[in-house]
Protein backbone atom coordinates (compact mmCIF):
# COMPACT_ATOMS: atom_id res chain seq x y z
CA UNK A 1 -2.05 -47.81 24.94
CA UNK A 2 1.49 -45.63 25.04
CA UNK A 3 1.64 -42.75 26.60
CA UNK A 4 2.94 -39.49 24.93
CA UNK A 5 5.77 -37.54 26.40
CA UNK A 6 6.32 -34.77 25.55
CA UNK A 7 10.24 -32.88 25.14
CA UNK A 8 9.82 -31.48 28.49
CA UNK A 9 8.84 -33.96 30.30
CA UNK A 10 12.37 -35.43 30.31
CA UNK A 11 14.54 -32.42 30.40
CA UNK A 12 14.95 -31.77 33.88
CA UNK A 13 14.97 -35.16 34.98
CA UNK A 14 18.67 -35.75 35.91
CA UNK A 15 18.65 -32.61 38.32
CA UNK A 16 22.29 -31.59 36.53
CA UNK A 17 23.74 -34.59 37.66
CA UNK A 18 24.41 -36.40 34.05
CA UNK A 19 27.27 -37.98 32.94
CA UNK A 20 29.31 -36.05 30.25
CA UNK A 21 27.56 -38.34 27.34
CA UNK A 22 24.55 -37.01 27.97
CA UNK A 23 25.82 -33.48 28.23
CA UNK A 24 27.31 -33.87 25.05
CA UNK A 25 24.39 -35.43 23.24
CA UNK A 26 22.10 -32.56 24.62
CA UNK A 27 24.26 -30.22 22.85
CA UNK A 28 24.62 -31.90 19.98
CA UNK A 29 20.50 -31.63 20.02
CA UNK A 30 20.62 -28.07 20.49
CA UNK A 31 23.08 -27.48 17.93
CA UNK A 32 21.16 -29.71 15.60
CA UNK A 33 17.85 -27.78 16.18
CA UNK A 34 19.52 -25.09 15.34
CA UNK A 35 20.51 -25.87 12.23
CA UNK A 36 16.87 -27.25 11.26
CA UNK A 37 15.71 -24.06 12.41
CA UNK A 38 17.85 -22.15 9.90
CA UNK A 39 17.50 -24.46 7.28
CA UNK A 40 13.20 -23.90 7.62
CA UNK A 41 13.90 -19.92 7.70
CA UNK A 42 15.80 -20.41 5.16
CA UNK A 43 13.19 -22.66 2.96
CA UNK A 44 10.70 -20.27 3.42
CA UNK A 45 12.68 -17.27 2.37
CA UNK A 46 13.29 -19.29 -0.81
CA UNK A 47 9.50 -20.22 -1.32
CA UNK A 48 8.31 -16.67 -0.76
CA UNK A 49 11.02 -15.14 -3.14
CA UNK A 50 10.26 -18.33 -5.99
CA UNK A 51 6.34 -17.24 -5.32
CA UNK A 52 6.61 -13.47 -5.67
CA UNK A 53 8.99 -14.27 -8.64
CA UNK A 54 6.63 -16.30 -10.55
CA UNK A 55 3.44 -13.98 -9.64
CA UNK A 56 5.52 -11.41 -10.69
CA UNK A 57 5.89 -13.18 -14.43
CA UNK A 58 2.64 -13.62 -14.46
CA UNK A 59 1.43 -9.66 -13.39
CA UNK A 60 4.02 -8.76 -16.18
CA UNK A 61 1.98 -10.52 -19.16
CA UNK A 62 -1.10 -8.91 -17.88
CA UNK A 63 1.24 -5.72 -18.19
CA UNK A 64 0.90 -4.90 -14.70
CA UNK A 65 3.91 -4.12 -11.98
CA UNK A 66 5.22 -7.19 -11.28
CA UNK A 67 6.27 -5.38 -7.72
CA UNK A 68 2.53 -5.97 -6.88
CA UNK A 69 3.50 -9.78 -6.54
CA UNK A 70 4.89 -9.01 -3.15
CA UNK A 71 1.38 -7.93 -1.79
CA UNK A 72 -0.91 -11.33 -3.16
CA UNK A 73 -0.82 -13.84 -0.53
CA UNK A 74 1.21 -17.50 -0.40
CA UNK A 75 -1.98 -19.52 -0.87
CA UNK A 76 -2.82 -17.73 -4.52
CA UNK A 77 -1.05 -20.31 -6.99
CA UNK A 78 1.23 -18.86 -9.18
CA UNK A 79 -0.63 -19.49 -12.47
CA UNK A 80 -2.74 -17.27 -14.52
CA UNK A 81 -6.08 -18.12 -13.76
CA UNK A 82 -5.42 -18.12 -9.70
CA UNK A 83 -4.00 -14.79 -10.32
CA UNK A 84 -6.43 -12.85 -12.37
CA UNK A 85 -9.26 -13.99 -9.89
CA UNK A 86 -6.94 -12.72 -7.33
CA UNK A 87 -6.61 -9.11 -8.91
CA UNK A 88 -10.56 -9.18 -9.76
CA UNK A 89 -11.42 -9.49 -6.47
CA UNK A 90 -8.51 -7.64 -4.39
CA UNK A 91 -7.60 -5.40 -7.81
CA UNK A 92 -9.04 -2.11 -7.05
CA UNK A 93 -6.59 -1.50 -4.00
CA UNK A 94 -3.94 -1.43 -6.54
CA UNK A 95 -5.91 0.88 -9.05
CA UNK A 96 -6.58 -1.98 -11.50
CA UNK A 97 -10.16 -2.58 -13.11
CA UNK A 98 -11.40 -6.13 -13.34
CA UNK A 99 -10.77 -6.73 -17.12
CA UNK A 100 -12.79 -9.89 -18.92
CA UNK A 101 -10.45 -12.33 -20.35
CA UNK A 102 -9.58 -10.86 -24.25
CA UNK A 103 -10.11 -7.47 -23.05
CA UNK A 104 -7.08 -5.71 -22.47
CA UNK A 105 -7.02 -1.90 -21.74
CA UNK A 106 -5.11 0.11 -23.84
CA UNK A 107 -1.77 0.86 -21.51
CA UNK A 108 -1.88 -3.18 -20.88
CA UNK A 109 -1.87 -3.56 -24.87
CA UNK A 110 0.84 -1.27 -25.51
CA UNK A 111 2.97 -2.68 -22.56
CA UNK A 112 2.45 -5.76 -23.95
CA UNK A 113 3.82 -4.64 -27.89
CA UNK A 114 6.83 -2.91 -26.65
CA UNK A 115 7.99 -6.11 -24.32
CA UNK A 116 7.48 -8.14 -27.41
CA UNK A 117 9.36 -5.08 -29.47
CA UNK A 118 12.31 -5.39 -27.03
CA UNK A 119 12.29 -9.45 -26.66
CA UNK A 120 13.27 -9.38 -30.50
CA UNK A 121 9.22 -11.45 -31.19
CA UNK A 122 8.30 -8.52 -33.45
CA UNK A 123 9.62 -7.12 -36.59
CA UNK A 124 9.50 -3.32 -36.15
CA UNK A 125 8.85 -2.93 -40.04
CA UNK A 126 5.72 -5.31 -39.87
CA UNK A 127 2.89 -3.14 -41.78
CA UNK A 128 5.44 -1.20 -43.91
CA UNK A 129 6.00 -1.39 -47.57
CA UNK A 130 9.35 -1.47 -49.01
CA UNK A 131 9.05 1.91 -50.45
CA UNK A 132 8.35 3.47 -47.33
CA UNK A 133 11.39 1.50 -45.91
CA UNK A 134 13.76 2.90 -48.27
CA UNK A 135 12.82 6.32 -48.07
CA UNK A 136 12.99 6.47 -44.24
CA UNK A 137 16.65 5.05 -44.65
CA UNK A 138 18.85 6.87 -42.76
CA UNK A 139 22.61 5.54 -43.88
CA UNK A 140 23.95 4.35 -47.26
CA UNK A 141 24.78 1.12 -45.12
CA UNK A 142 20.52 0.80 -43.99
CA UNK A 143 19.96 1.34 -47.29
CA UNK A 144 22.35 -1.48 -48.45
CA UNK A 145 21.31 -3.69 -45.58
CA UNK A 146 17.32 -2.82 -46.78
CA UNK A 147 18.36 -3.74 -50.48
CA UNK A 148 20.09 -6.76 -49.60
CA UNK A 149 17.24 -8.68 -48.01
C-alpha cells in the first residue's frame, strides 16, 4: 500500500538549492492557489447572496421583511415549506407568530393585496358597479375612458 504525503512533506526538501524551474513552478503554484482561493471566496459570496435573495422572495409572499432572509441559516432550502418550518420554530425572535398554512394575519393579507395592487394582478375597480364608477370620475377624459370600455 502507497503512502500519503502530504504538501509539506516535500516543501523544504531542496534546502533552497533548486534550479530556477522549480522556483518558477513553485510560484506558479502559489499564484495558482491564489486564484482558487479567490475564486471559492468568491463562490460563496455568490451562494450566500443567491440564498438570502431567494429566502427573501419567499419571506415576501408570506408578507414578511424579506431583510429577515439574511438571519435564516445556509442549510434552510430556499423553498416555501423549508422556510415556514424555519420561521415556526425560530419565528418569535423576529416578532412573528407561527401561522397554520391558509391562515394569514391581517397585516400579511393586506401586504399581500397591495403587492398584487402594484404588480398590475388586480383590477382596482373589482367589486364596483359602473354607476359608482362614473360618479367617482374625476376628469371628462376618466369619464370618457370609463364610457369607452
Amino acid at each position: 500500500m502507497a503512502e500519503e504525503y502530504l504538501e509539506y512533506d516535500f516543501e523544504d526538501e531542496d534546502n533552497g538549492s533548486g534550479t530556477d524551474l522549480v522556483k518558477k513552478l513553485r510560484k506558479q503554484i502559489d499564484a495558482l492557489q491564489k486564484q482558487v482561493k479567490e475564486r471559492d471566496e468568491i463562490l460563496a459570496e455568490y451562494t450566500t447572496l443567491s440564498h438570502e435573495a431567494s429566502v427573501g422572495e419567499i419571506l415576501e409572499s408570506f408578507g414578511l421583511n424579506p431583510r429577515i432572509a439574511q438571519f435564516i441559516p445556509d442549510d434552510v432550502e430556499p423553498d416555501e415549506d423549508a422556510v415556514a418550518q424555519w420561521l415556526n420554530e425560530y419565528g418569535d425572535a423576529f416578532g412573528i407568530e407561527a401561522v397554520e398554512e391558509g391562515n394569514q394575519s391581517p397585516d400579511a393579507q393586506a401586504f399581500e393585496q397591495m403587492s398584487e395592487f402594484d404588480d398590475g394582478t388586480i383590477d382596482p375597480f373589482v367589486g364596483q358597479d359602473l354607476a359608482s364608477r362614473i360618479a367617482n370620475a374625476g376628469s371628462p377624459e376618466e369619464l370618457s375612458n370609463l364610457l369607452k370600455g
